[in-house]
C-alpha atoms as a PDB file:
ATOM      1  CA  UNK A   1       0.041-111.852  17.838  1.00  0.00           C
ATOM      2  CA  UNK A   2       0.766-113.822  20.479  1.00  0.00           C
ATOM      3  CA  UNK A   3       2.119-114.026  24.080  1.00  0.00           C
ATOM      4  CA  UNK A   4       4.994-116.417  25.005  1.00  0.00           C
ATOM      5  CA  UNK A   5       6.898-116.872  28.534  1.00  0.00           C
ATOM      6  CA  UNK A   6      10.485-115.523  29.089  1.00  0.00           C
ATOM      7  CA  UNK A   7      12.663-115.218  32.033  1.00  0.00           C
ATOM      8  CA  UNK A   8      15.179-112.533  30.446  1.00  0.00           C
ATOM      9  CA  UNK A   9      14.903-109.466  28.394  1.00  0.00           C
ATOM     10  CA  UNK A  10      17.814-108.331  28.376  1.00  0.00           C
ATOM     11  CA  UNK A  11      21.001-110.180  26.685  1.00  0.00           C
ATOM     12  CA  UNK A  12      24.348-110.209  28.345  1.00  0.00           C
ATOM     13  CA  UNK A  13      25.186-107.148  25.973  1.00  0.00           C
ATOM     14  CA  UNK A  14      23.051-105.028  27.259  1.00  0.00           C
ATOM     15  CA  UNK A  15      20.747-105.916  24.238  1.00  0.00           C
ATOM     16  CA  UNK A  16      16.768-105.783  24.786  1.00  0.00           C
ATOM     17  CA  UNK A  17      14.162-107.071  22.645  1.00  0.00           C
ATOM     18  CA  UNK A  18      10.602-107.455  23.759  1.00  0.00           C
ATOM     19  CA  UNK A  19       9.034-108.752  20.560  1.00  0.00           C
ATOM     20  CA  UNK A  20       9.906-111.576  18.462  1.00  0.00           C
ATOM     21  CA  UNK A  21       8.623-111.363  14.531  1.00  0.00           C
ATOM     22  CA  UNK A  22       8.193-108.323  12.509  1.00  0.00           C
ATOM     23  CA  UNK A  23       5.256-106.940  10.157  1.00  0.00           C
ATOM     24  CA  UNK A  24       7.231-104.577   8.469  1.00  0.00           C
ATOM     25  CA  UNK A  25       7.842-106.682   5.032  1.00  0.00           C
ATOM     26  CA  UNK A  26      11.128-105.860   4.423  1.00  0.00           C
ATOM     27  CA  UNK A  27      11.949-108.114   1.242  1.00  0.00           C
ATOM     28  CA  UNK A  28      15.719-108.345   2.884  1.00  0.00           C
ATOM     29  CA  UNK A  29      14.837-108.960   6.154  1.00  0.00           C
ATOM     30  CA  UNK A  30      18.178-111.216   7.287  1.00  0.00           C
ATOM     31  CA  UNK A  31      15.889-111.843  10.880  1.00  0.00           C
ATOM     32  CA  UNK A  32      13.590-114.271   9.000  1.00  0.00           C
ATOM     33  CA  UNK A  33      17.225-116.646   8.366  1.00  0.00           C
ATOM     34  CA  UNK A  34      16.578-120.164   9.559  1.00  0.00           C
ATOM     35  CA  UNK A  35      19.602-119.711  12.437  1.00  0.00           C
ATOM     36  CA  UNK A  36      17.296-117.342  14.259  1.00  0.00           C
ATOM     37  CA  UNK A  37      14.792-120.547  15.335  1.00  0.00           C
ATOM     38  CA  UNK A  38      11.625-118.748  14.618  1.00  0.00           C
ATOM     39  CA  UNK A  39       9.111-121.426  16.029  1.00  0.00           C
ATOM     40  CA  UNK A  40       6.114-119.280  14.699  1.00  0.00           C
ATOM     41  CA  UNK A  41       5.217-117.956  11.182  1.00  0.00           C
ATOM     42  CA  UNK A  42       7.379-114.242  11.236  1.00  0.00           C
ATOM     43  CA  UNK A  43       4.510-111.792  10.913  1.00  0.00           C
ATOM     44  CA  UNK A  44       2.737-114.150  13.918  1.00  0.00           C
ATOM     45  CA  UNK A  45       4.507-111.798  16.759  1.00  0.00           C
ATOM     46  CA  UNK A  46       5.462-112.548  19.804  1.00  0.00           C
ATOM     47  CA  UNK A  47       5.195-110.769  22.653  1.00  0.00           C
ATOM     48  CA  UNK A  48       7.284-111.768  25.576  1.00  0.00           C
ATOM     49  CA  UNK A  49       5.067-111.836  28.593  1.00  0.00           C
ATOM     50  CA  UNK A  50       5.482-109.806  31.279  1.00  0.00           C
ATOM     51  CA  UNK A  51       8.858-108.070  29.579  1.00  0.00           C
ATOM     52  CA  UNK A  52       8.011-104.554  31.459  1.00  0.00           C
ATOM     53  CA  UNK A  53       8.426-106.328  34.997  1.00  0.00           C
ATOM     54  CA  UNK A  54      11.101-108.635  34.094  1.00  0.00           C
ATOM     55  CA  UNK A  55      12.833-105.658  32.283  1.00  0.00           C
ATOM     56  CA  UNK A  56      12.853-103.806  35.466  1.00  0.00           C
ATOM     57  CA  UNK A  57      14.143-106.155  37.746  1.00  0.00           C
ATOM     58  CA  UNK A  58      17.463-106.771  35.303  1.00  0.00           C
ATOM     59  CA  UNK A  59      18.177-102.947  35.612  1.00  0.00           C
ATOM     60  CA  UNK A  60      18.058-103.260  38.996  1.00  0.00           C
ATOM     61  CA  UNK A  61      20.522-105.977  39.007  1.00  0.00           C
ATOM     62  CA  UNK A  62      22.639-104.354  36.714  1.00  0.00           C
ATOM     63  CA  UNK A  63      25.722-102.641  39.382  1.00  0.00           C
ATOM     64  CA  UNK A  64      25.748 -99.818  37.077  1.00  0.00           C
ATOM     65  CA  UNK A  65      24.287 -97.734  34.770  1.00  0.00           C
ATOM     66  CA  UNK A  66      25.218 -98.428  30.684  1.00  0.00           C
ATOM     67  CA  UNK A  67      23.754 -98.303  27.368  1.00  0.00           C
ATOM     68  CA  UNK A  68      20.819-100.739  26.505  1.00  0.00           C
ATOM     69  CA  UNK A  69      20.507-101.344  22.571  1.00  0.00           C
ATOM     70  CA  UNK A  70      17.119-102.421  21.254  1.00  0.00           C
ATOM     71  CA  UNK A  71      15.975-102.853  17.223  1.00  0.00           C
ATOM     72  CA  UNK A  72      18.543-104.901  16.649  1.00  0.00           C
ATOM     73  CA  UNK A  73      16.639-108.167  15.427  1.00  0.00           C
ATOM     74  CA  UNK A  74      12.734-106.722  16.030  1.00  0.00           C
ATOM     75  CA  UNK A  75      11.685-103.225  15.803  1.00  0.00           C
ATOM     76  CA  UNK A  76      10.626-101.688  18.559  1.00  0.00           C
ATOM     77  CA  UNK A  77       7.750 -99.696  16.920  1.00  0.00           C
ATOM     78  CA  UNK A  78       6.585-102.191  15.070  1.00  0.00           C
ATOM     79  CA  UNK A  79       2.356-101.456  14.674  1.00  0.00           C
ATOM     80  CA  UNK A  80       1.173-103.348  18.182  1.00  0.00           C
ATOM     81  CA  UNK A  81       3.532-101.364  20.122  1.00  0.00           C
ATOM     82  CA  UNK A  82       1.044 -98.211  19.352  1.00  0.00           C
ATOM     83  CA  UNK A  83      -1.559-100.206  21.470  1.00  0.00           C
ATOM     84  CA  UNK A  84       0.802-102.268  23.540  1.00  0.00           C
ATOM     85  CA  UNK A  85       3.198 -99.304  24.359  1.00  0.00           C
ATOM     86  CA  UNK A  86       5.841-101.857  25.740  1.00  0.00           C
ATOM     87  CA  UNK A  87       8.849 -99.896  24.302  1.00  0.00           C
ATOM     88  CA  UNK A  88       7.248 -97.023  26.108  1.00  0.00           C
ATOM     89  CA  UNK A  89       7.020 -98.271  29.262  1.00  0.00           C
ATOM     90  CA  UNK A  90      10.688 -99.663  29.179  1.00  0.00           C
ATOM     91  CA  UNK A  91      12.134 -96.431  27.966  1.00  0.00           C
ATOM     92  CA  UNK A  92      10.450 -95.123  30.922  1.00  0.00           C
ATOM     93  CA  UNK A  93      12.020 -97.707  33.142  1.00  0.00           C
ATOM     94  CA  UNK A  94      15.393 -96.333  31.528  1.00  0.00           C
ATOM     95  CA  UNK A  95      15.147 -92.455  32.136  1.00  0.00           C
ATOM     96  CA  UNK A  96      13.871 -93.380  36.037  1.00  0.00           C
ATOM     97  CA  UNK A  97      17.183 -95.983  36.463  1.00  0.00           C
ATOM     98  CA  UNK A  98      18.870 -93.289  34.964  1.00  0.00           C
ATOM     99  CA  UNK A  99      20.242 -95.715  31.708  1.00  0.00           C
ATOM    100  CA  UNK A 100      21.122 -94.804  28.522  1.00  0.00           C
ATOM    101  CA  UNK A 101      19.323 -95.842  25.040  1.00  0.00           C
ATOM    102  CA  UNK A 102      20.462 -96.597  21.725  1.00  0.00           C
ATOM    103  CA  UNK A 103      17.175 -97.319  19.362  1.00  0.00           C
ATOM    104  CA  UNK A 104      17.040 -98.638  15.872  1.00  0.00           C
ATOM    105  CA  UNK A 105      13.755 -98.306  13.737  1.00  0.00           C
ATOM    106  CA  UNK A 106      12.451 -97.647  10.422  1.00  0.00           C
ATOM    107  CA  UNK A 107       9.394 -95.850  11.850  1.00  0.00           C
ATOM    108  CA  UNK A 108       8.033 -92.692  13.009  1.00  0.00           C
ATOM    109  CA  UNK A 109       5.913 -93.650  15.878  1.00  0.00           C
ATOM    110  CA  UNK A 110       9.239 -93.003  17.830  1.00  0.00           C
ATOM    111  CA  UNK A 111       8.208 -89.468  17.618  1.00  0.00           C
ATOM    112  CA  UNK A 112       5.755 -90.357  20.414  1.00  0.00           C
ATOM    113  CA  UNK A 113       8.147 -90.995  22.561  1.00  0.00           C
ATOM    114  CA  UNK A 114      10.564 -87.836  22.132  1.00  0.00           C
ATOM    115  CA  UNK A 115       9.699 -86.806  25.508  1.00  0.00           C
ATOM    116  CA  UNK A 116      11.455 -90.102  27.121  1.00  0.00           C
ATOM    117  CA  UNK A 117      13.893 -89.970  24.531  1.00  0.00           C
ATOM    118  CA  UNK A 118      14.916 -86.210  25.197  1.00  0.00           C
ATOM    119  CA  UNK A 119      14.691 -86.990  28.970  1.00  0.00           C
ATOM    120  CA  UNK A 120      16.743 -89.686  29.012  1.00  0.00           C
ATOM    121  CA  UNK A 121      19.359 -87.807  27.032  1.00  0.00           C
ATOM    122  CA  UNK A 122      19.485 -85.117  29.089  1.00  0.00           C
ATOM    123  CA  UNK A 123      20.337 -87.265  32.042  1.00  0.00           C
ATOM    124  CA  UNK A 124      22.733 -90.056  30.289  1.00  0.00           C
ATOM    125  CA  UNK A 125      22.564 -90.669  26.254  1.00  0.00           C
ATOM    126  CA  UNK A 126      20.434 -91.310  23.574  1.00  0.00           C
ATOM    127  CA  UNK A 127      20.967 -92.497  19.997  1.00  0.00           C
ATOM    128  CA  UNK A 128      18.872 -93.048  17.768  1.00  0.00           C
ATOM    129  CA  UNK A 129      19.513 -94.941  15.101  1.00  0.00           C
ATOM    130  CA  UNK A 130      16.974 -94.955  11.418  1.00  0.00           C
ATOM    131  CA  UNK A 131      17.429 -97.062   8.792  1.00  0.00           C
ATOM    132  CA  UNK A 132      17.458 -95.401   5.448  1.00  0.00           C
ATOM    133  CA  UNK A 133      18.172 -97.716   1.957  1.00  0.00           C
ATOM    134  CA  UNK A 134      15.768 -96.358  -0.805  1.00  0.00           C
ATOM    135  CA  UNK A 135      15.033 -92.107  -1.825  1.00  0.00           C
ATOM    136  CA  UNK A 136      13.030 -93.599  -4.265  1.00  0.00           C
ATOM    137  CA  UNK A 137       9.459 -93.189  -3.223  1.00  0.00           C
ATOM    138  CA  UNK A 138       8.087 -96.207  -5.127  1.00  0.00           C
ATOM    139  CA  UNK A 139      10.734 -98.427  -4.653  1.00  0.00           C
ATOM    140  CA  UNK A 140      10.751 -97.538  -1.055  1.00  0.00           C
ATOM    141  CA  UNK A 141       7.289 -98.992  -0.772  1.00  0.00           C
ATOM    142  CA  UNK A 142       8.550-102.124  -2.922  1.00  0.00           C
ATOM    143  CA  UNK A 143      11.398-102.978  -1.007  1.00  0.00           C
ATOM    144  CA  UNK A 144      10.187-101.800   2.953  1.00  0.00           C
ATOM    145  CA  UNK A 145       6.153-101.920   2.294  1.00  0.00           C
ATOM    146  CA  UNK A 146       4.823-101.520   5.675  1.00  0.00           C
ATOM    147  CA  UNK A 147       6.765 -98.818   7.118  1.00  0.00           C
ATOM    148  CA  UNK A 148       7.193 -95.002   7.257  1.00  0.00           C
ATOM    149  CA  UNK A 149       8.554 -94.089   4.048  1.00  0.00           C
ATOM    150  CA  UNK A 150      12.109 -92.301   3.647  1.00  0.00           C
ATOM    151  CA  UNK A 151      10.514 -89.192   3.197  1.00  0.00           C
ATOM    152  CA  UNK A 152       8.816 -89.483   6.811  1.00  0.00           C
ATOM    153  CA  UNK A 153      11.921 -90.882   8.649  1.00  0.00           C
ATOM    154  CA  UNK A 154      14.015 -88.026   7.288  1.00  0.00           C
ATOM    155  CA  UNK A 155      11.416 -85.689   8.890  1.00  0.00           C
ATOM    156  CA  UNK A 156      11.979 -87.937  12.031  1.00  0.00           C
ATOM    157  CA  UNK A 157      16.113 -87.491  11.856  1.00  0.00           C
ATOM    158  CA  UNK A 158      15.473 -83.712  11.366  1.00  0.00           C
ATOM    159  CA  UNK A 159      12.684 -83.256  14.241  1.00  0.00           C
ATOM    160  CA  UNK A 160      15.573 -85.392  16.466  1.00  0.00           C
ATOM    161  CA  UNK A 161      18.344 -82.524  15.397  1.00  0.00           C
ATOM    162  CA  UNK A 162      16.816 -80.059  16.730  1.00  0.00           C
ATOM    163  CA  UNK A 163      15.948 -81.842  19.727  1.00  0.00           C
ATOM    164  CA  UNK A 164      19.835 -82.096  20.165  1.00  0.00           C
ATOM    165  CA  UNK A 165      19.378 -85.839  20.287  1.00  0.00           C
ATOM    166  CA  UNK A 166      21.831 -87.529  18.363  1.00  0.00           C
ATOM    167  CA  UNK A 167      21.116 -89.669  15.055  1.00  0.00           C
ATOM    168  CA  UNK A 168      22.869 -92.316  13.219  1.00  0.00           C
ATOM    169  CA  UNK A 169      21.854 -93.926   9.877  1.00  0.00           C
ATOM    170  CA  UNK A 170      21.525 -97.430   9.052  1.00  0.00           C
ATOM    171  CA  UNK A 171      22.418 -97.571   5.335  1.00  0.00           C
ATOM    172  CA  UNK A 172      21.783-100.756   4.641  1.00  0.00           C
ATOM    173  CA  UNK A 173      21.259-102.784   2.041  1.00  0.00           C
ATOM    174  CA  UNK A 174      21.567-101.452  -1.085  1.00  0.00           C
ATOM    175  CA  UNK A 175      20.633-104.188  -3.174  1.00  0.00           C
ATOM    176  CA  UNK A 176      22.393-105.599  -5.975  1.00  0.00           C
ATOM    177  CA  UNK A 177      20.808-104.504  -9.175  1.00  0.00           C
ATOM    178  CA  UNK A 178      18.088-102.778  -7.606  1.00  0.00           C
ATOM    179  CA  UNK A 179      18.500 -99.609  -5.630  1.00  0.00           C
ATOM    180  CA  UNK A 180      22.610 -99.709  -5.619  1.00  0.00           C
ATOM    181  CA  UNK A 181      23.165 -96.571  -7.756  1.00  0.00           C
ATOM    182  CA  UNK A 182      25.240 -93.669  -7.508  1.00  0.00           C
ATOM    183  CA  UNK A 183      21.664 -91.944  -7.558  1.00  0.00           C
ATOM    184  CA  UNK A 184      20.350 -93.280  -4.828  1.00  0.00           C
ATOM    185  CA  UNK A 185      23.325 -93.206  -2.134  1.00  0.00           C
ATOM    186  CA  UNK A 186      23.838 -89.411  -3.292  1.00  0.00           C
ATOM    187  CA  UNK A 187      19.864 -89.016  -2.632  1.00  0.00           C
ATOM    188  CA  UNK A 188      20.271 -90.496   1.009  1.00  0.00           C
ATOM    189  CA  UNK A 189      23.292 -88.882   1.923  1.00  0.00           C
ATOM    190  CA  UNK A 190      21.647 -85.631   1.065  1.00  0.00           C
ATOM    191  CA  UNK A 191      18.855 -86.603   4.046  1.00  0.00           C
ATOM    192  CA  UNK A 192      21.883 -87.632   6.067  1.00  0.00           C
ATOM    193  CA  UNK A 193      23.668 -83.882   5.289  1.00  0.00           C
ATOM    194  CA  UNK A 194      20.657 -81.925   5.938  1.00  0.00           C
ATOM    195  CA  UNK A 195      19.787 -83.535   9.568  1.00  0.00           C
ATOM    196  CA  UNK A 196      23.225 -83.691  10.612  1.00  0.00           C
ATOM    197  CA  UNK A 197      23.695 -87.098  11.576  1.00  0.00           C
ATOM    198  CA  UNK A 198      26.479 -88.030  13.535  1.00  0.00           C
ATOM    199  CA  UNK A 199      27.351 -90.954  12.063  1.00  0.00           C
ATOM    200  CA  UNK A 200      26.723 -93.735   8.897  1.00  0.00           C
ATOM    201  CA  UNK A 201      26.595 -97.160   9.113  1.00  0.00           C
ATOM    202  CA  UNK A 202      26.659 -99.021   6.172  1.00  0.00           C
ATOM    203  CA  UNK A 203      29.361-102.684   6.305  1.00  0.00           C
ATOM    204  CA  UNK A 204      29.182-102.667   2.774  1.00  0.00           C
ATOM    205  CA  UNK A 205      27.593-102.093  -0.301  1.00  0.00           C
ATOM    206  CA  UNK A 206      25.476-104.950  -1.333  1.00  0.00           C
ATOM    207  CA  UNK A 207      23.203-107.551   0.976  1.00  0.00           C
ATOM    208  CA  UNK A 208      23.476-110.405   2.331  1.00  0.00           C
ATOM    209  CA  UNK A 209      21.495-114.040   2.538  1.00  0.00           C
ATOM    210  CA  UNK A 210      20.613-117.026   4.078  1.00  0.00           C
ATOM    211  CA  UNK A 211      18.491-120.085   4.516  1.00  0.00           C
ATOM    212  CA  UNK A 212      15.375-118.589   4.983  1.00  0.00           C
ATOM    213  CA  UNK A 213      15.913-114.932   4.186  1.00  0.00           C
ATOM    214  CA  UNK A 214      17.011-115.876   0.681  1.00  0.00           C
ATOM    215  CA  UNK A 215      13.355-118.165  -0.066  1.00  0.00           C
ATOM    216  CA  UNK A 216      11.517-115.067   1.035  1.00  0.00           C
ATOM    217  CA  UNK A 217      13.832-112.323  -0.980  1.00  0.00           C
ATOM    218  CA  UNK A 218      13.378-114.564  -4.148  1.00  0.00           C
ATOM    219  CA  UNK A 219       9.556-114.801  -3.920  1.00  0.00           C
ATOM    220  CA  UNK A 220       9.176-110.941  -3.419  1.00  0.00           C
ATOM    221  CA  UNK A 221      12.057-110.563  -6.853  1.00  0.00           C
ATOM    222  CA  UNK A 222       9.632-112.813  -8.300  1.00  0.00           C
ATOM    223  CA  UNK A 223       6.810-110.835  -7.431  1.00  0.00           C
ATOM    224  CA  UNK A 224       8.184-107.358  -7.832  1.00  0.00           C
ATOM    225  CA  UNK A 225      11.223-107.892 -10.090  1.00  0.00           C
ATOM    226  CA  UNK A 226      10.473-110.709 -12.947  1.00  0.00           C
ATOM    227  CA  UNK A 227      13.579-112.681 -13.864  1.00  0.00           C
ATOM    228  CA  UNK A 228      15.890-110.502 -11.132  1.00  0.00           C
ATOM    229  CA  UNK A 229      16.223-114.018  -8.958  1.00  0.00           C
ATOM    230  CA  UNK A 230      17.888-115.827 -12.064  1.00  0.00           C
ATOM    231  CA  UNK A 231      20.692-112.854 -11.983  1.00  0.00           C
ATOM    232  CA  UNK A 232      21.234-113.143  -8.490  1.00  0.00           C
ATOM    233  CA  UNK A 233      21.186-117.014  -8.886  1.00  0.00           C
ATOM    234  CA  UNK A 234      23.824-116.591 -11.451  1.00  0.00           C
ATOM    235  CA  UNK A 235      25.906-114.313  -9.597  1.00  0.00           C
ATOM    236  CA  UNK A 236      25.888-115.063  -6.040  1.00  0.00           C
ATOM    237  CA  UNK A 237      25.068-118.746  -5.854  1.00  0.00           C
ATOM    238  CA  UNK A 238      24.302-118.971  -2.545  1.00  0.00           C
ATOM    239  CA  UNK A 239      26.684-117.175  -0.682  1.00  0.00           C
ATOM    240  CA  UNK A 240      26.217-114.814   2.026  1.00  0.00           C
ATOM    241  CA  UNK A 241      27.587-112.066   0.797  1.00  0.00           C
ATOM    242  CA  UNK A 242      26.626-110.339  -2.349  1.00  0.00           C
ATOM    243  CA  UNK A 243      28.547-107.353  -2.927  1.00  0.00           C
ATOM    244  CA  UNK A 244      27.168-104.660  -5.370  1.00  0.00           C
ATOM    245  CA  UNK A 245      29.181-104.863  -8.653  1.00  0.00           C
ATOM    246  CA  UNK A 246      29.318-101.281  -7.759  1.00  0.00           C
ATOM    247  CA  UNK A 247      30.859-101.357  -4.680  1.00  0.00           C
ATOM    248  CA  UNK A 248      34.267 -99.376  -5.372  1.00  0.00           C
ATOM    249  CA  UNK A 249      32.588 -96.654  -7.000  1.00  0.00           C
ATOM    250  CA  UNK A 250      29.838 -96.175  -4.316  1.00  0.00           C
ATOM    251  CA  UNK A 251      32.676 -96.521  -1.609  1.00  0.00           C
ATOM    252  CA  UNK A 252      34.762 -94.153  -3.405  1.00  0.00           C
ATOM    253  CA  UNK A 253      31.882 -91.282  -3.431  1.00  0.00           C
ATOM    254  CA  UNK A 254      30.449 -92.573  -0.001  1.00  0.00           C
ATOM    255  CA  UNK A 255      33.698 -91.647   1.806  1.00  0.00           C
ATOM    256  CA  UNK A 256      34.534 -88.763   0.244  1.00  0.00           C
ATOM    257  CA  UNK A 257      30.803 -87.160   0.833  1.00  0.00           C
ATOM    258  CA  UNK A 258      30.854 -88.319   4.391  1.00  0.00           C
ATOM    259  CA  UNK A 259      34.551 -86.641   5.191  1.00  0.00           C
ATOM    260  CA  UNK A 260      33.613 -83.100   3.367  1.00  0.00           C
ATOM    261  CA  UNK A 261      30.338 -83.098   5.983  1.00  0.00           C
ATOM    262  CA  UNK A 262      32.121 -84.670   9.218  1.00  0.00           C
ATOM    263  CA  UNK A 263      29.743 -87.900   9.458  1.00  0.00           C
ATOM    264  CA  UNK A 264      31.759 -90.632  11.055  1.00  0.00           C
ATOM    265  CA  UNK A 265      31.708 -93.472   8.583  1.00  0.00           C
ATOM    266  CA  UNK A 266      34.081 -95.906   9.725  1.00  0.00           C
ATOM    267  CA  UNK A 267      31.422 -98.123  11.616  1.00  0.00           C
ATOM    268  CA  UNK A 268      33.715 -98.784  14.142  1.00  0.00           C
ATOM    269  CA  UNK A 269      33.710 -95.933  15.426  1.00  0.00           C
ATOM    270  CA  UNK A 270      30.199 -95.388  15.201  1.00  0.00           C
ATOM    271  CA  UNK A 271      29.562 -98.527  17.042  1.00  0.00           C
ATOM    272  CA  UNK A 272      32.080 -97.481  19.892  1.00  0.00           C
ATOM    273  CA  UNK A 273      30.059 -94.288  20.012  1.00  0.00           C
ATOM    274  CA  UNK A 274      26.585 -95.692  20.516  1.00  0.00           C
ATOM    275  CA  UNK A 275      27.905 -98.212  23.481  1.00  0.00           C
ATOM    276  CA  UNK A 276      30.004 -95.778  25.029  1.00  0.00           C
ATOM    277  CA  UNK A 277      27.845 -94.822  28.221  1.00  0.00           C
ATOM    278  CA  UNK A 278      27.928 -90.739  29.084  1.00  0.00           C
ATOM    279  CA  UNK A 279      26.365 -88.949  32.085  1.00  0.00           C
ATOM    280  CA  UNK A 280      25.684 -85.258  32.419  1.00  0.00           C
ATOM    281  CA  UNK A 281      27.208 -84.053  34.629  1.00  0.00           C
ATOM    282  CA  UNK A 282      24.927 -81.750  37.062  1.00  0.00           C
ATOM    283  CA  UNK A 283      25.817 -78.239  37.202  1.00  0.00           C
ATOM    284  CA  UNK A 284      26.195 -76.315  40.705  1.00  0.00           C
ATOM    285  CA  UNK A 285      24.164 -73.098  41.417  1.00  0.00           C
ATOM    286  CA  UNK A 286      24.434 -71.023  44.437  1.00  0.00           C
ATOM    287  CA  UNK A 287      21.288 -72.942  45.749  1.00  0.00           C
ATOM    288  CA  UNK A 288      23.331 -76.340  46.105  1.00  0.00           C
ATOM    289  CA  UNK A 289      26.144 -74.557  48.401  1.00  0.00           C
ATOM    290  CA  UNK A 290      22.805 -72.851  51.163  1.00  0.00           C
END
């Protein structure tokens, strides 16, 4: 870990990240890609000095209230945030500006904040967003090795439902060759049925690569998969997409399972939901009219 000097937290989306790097081990991870200008070994993380204070003094520029989006390219709750508790303190800069929240993560230490979360959402909105690829125990641990299994972010989406707060899943990648199976999706969309999220997103079925993500994804096939890489070498070259040779199938079953249990799937409009900023409006009782 280390600290680095920034100016600006958040992006001119709205987007707010205030770690750079990851520990999580993701054998996919598309952040690691050589475009992103990592100047520092990945799992080296950077913590953007000062990002509570500078964080605070963009929402107070902002002229109104809207939906701030972090997760995107760092987790939020990646294992120094437990000590460092800068997430924390910026969702609490969020419920007091009176902001809304849309959080991605693939772990469970959100739970420790469900009392900003539930605050902020019963001022404005909150989404939160988990990423689920693997129902596979084992290969969970394979493929994501350093993060709360599926098992315990399922018990996160359901602990969020009956909150009320709203939950969208990230299902994404399914891996070519590896976890891309009729078995699998069903056993994730089962999670997805029983918490009631509102929405999937999931682009496509397959992964995708570049210079930089594709070195480390071939090391850990190496590693984990022996003679996998010479498959995808043979079949995907080195494009950036790699669609599952069982794409049509999975989108055929995906859609249909998602429309009989009303989860949005069209990631569209699951996008448009998560952006789209929502106040409560307060109710009157006879104390406001004495």
């Amino acid at each position: 870990m280390h600290y680095s000097d920034y100016k600006t937290i958040l992006s001119p989306k709205n987007g707010m990240n205030v770690y750079r790097g990851c520990s999580h081990g993701c054998i996919y991870c598309d952040s690691r890609s050589a475009c992103y200008q990592f100047t520092h070994d990945f799992e080296d993380i950077e913590v953007k000095r000062n990002a509570v204070q500078i964080f605070e003094e963009q929402l107070k520029r902002r002229r109104k209230p809207c939906m701030i989006s972090t997760g995107a390219m760092t987790d939020p709750y990646i294992p120094i945030e437990k000590e460092l508790q800068i997430t924390r303190q910026c969702l609490a800069l969020i419920e007091r500006y009176d902001f809304g929240i849309n959080i991605l993560t693939k772990s469970n230490l959100i739970l420790r904040d469900v009392d900003l979360l539930q605050a902020i959402h019963q001022k404005t909105k909150c989404v939160v967003e988990i990423t689920l690829t693997t129902h596979d125990e084992k290969l969970c641990s394979i493929l994501e090795p350093n993060v709360a299994s599926t098992k315990e972010r399922f018990a996160v989406l359901e602990i969020l439902r009956d909150m009320g707060i709203p939950t969208v899943v990230w299902l994404t990648p399914l891996l070519p060759f590896i976890n891309d199976t009729r078995e699998n999706l069903a056993g994730i969309l089962d999670y997805c049925i029983r918490a009631k999220v509102y929405g999937i997103i999931h682009f496509s079925f397959g992964t995708t690569m570049r210079e930089g993500s594709r070195d480390y994804f071939y090391q850990q096939l190496d590693s984990h998969f022996p003679g996998l890489k010479k498959r995808y070498q043979k079949t995907f070259g080195n494009n950036y997409i790699c669609p599952s040779p069982n794409h049509r199938e999975l989108s055929q079953y995906f859609k249909k399972t998602c429309q009989s249990n009303n989860i949005i799937c069209n990631d569209h409009e699951v996008f448009e939901y998560m952006h789209t900023f929502e106040t409560k409006e307060k109710q009157m009782t006879i104390f406001d009219l004495l």
